[in-house]
Protein backbone atom coordinates (compact mmCIF):
# COMPACT_ATOMS: atom_id res chain seq x y z
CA UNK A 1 -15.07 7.67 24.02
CA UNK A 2 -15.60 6.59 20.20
CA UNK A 3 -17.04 10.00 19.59
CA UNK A 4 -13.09 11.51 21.26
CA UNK A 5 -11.49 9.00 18.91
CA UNK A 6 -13.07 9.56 16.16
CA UNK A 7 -12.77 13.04 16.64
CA UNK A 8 -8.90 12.65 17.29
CA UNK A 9 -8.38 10.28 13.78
CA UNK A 10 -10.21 13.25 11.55
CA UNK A 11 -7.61 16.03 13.21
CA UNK A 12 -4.54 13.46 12.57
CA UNK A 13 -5.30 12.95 8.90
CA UNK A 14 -6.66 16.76 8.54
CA UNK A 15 -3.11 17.46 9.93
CA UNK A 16 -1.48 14.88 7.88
CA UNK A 17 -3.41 15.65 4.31
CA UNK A 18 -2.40 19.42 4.87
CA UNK A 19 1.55 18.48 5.33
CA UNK A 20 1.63 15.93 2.24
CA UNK A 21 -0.27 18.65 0.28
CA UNK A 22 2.46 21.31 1.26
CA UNK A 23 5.43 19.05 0.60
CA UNK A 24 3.44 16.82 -2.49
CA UNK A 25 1.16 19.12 -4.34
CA UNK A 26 -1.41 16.67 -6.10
CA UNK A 27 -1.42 16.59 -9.69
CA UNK A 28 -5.40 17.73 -10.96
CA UNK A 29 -5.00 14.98 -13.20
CA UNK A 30 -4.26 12.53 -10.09
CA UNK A 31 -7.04 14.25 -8.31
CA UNK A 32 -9.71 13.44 -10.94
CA UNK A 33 -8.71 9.80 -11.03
CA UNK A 34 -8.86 9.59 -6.76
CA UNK A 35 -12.22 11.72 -7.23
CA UNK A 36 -13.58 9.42 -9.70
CA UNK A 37 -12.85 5.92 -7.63
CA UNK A 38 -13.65 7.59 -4.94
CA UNK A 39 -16.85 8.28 -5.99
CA UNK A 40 -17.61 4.83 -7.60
CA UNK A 41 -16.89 3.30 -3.85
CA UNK A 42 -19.74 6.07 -2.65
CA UNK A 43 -17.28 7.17 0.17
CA UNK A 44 -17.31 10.88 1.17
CA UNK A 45 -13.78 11.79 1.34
CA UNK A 46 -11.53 13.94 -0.56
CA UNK A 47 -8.59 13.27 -2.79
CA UNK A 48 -5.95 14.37 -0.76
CA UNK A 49 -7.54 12.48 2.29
CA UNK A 50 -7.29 9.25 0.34
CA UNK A 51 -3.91 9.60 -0.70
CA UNK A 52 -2.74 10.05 3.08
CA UNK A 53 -4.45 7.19 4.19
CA UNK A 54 -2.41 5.61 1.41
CA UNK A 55 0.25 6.93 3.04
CA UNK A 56 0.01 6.08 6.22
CA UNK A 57 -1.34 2.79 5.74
CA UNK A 58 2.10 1.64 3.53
CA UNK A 59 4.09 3.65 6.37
CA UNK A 60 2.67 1.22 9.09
CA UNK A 61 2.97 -1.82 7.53
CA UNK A 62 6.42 -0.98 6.91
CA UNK A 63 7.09 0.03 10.73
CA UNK A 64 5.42 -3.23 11.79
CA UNK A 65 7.75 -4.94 9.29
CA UNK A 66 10.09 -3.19 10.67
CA UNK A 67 10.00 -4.09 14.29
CA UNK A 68 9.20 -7.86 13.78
CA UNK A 69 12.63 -8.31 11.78
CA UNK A 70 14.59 -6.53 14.43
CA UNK A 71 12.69 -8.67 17.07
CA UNK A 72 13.87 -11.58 14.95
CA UNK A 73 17.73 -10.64 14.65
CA UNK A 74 17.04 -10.75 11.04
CA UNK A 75 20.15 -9.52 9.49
CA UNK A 76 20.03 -5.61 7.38
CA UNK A 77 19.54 -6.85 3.95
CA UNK A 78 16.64 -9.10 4.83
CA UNK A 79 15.54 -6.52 7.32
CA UNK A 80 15.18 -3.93 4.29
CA UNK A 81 13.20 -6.20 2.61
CA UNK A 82 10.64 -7.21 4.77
CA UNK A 83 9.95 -3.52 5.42
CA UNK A 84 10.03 -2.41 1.76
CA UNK A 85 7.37 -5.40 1.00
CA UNK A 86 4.97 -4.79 3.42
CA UNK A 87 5.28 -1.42 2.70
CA UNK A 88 4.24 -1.87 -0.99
CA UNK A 89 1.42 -4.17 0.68
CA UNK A 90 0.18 -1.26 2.96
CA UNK A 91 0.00 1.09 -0.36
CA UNK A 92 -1.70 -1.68 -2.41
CA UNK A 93 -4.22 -2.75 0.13
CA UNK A 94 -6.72 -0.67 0.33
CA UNK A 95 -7.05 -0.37 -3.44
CA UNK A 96 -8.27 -3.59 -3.04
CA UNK A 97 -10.42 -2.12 -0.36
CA UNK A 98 -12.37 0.50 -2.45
CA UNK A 99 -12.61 -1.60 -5.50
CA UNK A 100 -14.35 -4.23 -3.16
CA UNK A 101 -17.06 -1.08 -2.20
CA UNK A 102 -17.15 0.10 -5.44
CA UNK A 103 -18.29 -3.47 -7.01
CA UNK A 104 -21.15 -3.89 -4.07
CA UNK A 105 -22.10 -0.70 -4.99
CA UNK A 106 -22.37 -1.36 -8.45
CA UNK A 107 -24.51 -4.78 -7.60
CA UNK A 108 -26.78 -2.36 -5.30
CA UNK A 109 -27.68 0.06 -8.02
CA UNK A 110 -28.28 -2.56 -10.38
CA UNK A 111 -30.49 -4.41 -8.33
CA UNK A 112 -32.36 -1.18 -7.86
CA UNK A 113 -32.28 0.14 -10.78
CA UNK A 114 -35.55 -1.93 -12.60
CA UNK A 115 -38.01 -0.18 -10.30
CA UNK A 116 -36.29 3.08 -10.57
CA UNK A 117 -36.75 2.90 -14.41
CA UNK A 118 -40.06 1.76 -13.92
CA UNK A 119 -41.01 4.60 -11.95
CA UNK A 120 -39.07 7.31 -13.66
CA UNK A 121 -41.22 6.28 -16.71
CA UNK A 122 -44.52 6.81 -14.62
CA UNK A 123 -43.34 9.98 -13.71
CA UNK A 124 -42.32 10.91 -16.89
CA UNK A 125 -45.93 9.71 -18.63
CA UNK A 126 -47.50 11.82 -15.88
CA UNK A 127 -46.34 14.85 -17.72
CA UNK A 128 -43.37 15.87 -15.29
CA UNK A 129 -40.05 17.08 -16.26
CA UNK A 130 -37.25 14.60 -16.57
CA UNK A 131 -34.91 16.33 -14.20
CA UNK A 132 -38.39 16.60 -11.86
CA UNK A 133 -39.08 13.25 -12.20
CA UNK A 134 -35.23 12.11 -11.50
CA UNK A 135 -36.09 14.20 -7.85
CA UNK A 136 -39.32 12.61 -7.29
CA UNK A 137 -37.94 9.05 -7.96
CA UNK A 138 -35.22 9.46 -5.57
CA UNK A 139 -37.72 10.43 -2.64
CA UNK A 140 -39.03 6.88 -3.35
CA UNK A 141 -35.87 4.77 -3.64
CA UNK A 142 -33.21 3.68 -0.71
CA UNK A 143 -29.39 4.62 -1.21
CA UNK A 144 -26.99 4.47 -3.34
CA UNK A 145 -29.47 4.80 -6.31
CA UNK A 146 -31.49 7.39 -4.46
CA UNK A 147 -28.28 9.56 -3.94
CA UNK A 148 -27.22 9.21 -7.87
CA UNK A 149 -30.94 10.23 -8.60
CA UNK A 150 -30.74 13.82 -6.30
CA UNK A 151 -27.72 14.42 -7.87
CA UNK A 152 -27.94 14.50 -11.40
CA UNK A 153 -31.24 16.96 -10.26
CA UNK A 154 -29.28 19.10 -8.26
CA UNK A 155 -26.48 19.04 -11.16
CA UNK A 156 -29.26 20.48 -13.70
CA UNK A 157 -30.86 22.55 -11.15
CA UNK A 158 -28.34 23.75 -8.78
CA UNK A 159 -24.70 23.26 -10.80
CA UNK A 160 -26.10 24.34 -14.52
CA UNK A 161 -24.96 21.42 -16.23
CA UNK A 162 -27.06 19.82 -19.11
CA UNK A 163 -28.71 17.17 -19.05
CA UNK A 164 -26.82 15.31 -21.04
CA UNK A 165 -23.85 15.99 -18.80
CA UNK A 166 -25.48 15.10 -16.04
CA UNK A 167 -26.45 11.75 -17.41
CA UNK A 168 -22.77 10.80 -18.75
CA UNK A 169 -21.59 11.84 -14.88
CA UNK A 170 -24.66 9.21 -13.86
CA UNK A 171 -23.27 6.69 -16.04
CA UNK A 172 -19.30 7.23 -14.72
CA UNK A 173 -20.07 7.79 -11.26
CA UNK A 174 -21.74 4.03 -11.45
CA UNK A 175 -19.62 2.04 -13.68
CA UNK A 176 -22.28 -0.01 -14.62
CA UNK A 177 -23.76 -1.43 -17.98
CA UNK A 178 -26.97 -1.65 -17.19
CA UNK A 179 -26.69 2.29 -15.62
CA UNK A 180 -24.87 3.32 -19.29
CA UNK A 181 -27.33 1.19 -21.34
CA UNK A 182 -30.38 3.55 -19.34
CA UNK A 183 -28.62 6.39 -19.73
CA UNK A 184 -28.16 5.80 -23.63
CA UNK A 185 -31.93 4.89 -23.84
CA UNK A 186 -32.78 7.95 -22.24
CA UNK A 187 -30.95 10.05 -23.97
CA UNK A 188 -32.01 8.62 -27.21
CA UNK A 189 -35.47 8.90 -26.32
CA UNK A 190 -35.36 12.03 -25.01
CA UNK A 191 -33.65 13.54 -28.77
CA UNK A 192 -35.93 11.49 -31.10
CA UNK A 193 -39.28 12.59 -29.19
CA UNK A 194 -40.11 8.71 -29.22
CA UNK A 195 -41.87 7.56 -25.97
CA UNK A 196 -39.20 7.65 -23.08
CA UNK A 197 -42.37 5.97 -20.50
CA UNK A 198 -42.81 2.58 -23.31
CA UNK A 199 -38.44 2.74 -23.62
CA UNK A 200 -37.76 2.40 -19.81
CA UNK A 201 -40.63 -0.16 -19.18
CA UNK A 202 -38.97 -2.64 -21.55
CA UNK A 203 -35.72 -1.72 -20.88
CA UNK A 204 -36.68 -2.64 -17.29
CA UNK A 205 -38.12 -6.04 -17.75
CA UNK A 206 -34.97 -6.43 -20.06
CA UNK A 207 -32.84 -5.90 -16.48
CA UNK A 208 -35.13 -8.26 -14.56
CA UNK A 209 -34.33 -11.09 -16.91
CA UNK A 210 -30.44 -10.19 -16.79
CA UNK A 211 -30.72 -9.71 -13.11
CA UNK A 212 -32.63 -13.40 -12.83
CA UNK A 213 -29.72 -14.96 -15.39
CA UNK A 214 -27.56 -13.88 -13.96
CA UNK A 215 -28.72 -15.30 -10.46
CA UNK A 216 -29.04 -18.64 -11.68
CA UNK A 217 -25.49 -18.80 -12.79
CA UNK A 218 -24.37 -18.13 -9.82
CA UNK A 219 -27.00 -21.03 -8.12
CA UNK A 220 -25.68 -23.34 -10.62
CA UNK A 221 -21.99 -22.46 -10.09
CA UNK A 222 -22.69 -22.95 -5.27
CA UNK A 223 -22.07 -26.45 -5.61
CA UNK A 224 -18.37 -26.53 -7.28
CA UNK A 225 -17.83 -23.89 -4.97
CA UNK A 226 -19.31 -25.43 -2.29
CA UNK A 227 -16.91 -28.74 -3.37
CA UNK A 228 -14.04 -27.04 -3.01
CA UNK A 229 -14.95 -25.39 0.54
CA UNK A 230 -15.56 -28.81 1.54
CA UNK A 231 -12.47 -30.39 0.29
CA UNK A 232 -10.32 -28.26 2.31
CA UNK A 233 -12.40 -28.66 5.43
CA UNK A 234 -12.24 -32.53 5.06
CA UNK A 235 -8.93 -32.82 3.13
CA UNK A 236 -6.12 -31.85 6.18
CA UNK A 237 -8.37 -33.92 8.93
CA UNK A 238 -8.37 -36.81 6.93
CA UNK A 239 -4.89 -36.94 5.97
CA UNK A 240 -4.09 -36.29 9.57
CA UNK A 241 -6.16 -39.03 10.73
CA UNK A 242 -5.81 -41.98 7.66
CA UNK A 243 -2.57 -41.34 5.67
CA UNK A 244 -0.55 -40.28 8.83
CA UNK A 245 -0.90 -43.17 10.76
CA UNK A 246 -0.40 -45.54 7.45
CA UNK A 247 2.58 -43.76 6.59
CA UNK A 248 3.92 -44.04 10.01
CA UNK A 249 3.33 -47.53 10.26
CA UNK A 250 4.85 -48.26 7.19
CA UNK A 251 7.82 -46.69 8.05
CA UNK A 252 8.04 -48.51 11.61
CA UNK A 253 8.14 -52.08 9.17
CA UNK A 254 10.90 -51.28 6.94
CA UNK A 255 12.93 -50.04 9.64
CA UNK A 256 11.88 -53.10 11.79
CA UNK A 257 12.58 -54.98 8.61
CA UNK A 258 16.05 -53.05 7.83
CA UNK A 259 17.30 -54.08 11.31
């Protein structure tokens, strides 16, 4: 049954992406951006796919808008509203959506990404090629750093592209600081012949200490957080349960009083 379903969603949108694309050509410029976030988030879709779902998401919310203010008698105007709102909600929502992937993403890779130095600069002090040692690394690491890893090989390897190229697509495909800051070590290394091995050791005890700061922080910030949580837990019970009754009371003695 899921297997039907999920067979029967890919033919809708395939459908759908191929009648938007007939009626609204994508711009290549609008493609690159979709590609690019897109590929941040790690999800394996196309462009055109994610602009239908886009689509189709804004065009539901609206119809559910829609049908709730004509099951409320709500008059045209208001009606119109409702629908044109939730509609902008629809198109907006899953932005939100892959920007939320995108950013565990990121955290994943960075988390990863001490060890992967580490043992990129083995490699590389065993003699092996860098694009060689990117592919033997990878074999050794879980996704989504083990997937960047294969592809800036197969980019060198497979694709043609430079290394250099395929390091700057590394660094924008992550969106990370601590990805850019190794691929700018590297690089540097790599040009000035100085010793790429010593480089990515320290650079990686340099991201273990970030990583560990960073941590803390958030250790030291749990208990605010934690106040708040617990404020509105115990806030509406109490109120319901102390200030209620008082105010109730009170307002049974000045009318007693009044009279």
């Amino acid at each position: 049954m899921h297997g039907a379903s999920g067979d029967a969603r890919t033919r809708f949108l395939g459908a759908a992406t191929r009648c938007v694309e007939r009626l609204l050509p994508m711009a290549s410029a609008d493609g690159e951006a979709y590609r690019a976030e897109i590929a941040r988030a790690g999800w394996g879709i196309e462009p055109e796919t994610w602009r239908v779902l886009r689509i189709v998401a804004a065009a539901g919310c609206g119809a559910m808008a829609g049908v709730g203010a004509m099951a409320s008698g709500a008059a045209p105007p208001a009606s119109g509203t409702a629908v044109g709102m939730a509609a902008v909600v629809g198109w907006t929502v899953p932005r939100f959506a892959i920007a939320r992937a995108a950013d565990r993403r990121r955290r994943a890779i960075e988390a990863q990404l001490p060890d992967a130095m580490e043992l990129l600069g083995i490699a590389i002090a065993a003699g092996s090629p860098v694009e060689q040692c990117f592919r033997e690394v990878a074999q050794n690491l879980r996704p989504p750093l083990s997937g960047e890893f294969e592809a800036v090989d197969r980019e060198v390897n497979l694709l043609g592209h430079s290394r250099e190229q395929a390091l700057d697509h590394l660094a924008a495909r992550c969106a990370s600081r601590d990805v850019s800051a190794f691929v700018a070590q590297l690089a540097q290394a790599v040009s000035q012949g100085s010793s790429i091995a010593e480089g990515l050791s320290s650079q990686a005890a340099l991201a273990r200490e970030t990583a560990q700061a960073a941590a803390l922080e958030r250790i030291r910030k749990m208990p605010t957080k934690l106040d708040v949580v617990l404020s509105f837990c115990f806030l509406p019970p109490t109120i319901a349960l102390v200030v209620v009754p008082t105010v109730v009371d009170l307002l049974e003695f000045l009318n007693d009083t009044l009279q």
